[in-house]
C-alpha atoms as a PDB file:
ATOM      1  CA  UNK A   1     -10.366  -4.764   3.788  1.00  0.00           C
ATOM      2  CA  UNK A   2      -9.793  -7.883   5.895  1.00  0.00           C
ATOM      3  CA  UNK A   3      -7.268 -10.296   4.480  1.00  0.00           C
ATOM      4  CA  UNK A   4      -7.194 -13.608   4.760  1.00  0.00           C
ATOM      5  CA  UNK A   5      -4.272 -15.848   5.156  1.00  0.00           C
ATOM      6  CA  UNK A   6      -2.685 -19.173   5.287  1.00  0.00           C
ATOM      7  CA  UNK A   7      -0.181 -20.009   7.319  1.00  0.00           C
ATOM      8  CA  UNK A   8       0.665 -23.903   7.841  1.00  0.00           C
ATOM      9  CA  UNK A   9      -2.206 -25.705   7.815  1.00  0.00           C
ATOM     10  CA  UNK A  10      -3.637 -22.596  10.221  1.00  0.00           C
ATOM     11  CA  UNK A  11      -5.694 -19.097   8.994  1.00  0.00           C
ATOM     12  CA  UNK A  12      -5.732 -16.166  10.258  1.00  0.00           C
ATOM     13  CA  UNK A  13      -6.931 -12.428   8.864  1.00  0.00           C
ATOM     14  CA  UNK A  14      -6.023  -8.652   9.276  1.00  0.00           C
ATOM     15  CA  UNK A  15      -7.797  -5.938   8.907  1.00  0.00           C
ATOM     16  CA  UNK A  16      -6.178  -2.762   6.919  1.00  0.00           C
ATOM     17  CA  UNK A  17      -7.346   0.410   6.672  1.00  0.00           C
ATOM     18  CA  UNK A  18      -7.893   2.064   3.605  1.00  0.00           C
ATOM     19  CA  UNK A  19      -4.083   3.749   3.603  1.00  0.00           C
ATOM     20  CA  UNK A  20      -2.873  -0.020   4.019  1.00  0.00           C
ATOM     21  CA  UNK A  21      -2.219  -0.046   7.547  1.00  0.00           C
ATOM     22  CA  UNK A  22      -2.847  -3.061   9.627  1.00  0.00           C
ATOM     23  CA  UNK A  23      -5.456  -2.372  12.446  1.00  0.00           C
ATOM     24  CA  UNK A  24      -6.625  -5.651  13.526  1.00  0.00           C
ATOM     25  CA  UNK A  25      -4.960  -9.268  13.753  1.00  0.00           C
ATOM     26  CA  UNK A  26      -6.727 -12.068  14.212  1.00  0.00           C
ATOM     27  CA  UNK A  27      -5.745 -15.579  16.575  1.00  0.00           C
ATOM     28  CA  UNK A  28      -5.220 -18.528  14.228  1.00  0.00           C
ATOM     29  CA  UNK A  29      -7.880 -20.678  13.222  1.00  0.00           C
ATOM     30  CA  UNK A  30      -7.791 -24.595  12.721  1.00  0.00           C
ATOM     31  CA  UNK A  31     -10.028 -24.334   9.387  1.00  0.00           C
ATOM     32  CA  UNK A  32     -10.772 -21.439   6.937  1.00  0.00           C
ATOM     33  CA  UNK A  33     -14.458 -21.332   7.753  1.00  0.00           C
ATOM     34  CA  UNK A  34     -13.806 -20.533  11.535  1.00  0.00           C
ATOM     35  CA  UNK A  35     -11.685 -17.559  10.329  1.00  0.00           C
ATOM     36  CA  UNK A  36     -14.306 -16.026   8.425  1.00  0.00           C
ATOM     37  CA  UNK A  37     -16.439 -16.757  11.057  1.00  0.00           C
ATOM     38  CA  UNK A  38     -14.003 -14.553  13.246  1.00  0.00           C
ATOM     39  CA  UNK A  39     -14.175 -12.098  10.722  1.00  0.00           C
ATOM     40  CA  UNK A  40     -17.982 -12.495  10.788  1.00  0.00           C
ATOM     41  CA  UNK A  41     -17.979 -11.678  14.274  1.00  0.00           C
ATOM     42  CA  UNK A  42     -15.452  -8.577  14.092  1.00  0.00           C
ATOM     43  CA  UNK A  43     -18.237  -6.697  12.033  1.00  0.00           C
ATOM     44  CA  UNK A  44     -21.088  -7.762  14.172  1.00  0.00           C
ATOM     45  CA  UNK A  45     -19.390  -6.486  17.618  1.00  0.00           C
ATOM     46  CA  UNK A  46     -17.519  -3.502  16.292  1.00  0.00           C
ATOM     47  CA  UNK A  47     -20.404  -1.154  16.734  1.00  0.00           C
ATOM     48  CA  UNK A  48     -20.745  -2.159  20.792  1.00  0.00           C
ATOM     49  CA  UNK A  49     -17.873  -0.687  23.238  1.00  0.00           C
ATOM     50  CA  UNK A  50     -18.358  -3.318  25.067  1.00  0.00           C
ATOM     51  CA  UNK A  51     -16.398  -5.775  22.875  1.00  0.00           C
ATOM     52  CA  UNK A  52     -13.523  -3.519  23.179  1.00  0.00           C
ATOM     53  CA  UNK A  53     -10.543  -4.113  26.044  1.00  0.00           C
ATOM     54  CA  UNK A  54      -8.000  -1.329  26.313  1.00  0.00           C
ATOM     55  CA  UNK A  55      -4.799  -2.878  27.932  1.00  0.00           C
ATOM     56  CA  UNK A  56      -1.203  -1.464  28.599  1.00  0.00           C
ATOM     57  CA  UNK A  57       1.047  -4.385  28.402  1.00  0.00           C
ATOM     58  CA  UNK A  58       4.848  -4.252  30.669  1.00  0.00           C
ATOM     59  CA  UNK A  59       6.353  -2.098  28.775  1.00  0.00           C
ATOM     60  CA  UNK A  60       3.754   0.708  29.145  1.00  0.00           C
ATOM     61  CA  UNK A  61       2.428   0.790  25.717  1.00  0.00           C
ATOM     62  CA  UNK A  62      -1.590   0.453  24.773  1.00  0.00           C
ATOM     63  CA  UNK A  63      -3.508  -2.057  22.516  1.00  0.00           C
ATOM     64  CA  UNK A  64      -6.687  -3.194  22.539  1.00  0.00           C
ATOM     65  CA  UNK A  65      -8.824  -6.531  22.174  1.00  0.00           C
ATOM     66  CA  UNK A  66     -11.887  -7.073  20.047  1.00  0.00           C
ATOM     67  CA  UNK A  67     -14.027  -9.501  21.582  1.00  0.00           C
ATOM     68  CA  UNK A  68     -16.918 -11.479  20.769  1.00  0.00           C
ATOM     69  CA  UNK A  69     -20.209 -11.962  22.619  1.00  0.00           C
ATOM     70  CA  UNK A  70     -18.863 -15.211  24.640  1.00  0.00           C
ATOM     71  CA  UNK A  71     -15.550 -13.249  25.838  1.00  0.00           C
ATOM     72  CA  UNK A  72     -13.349 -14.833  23.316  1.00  0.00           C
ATOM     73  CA  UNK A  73     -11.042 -12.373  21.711  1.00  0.00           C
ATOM     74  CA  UNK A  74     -11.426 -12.270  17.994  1.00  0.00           C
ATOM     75  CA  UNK A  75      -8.358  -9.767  16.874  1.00  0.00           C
ATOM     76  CA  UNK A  76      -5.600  -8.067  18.572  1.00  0.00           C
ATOM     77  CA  UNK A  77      -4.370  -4.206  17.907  1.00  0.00           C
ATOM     78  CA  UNK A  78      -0.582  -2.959  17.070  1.00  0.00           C
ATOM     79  CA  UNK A  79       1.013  -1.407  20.267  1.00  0.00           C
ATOM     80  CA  UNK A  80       0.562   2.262  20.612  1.00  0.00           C
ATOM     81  CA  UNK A  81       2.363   4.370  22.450  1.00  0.00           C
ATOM     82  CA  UNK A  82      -0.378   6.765  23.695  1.00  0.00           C
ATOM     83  CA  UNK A  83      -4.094   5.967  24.874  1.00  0.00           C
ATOM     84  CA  UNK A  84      -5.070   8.226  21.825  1.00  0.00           C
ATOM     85  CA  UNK A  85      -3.940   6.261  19.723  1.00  0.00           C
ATOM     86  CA  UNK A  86      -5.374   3.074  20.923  1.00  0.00           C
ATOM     87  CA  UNK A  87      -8.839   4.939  20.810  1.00  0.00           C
ATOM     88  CA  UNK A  88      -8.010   6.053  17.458  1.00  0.00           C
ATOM     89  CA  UNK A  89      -7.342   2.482  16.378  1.00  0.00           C
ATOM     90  CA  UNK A  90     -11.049   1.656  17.784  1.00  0.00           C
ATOM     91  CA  UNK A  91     -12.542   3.743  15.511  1.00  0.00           C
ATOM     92  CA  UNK A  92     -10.568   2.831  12.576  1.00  0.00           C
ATOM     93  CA  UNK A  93     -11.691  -0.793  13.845  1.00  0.00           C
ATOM     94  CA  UNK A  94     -15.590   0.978  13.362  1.00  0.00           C
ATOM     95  CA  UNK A  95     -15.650   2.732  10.922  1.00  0.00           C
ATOM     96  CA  UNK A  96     -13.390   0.242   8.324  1.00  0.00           C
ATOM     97  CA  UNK A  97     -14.721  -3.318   9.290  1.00  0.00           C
ATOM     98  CA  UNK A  98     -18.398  -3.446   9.148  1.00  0.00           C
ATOM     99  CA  UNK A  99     -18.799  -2.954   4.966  1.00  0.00           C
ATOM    100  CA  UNK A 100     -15.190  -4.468   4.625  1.00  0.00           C
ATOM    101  CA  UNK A 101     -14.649  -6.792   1.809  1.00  0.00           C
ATOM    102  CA  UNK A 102     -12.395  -9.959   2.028  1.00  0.00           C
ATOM    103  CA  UNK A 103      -9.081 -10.686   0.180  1.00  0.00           C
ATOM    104  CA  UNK A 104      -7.489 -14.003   0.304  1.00  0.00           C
ATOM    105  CA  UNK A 105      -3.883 -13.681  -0.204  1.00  0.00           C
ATOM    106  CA  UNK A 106      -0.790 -15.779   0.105  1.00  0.00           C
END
């Protein structure tokens, strides 16, 4: 489920898993529409490895990137400590966004 959230006057969405856990974060979006467009675009490029970046950040931990067609990053992993995991986290991405309902909250 992707969840949708104001924060400010900004959005921004996660994507959970079906145990709850956060998978995907989103960037913040100036209006509510360009966030579900972002989550728009998460389902779309899911399916294409292509619009995933694996990258180990300074402290030697793994996350990935979600990106759409243009290059722009859409959503942001967790850190994982293992590459597994990361690639794990991809196919979580796959399997749970494309029929994903979303869930404004507060």
């Amino acid at each position: 489920m992707f969840e949708l959230k104001k924060s400010g006057d900004k959005f921004h969405f996660v994507l959970k898993a079906v145990n709850g856990q956060v998978i995907l974060t989103s960037q913040m979006y100036a209006t509510k529409a360009s966030a579900l467009n972002g989550i728009e675009s998460v389902q779309k490029n899911c399916g294409k490895d292509e619009s995933f970046e694996m990258k180990t950040a300074k402290n030697g931990k793994i996350h990935f990137n979600i990106k759409a067609t243009n290059g722009q990053i859409i959503g942001s992993s967790q850190m994982y400590t293992a590459e597994s995991g990361a690639k794990n986290g991809i196919e979580s991405v796959r399997k749970n966004a494309p029929g994903a309902s979303v869930k404004e909250v507060e």
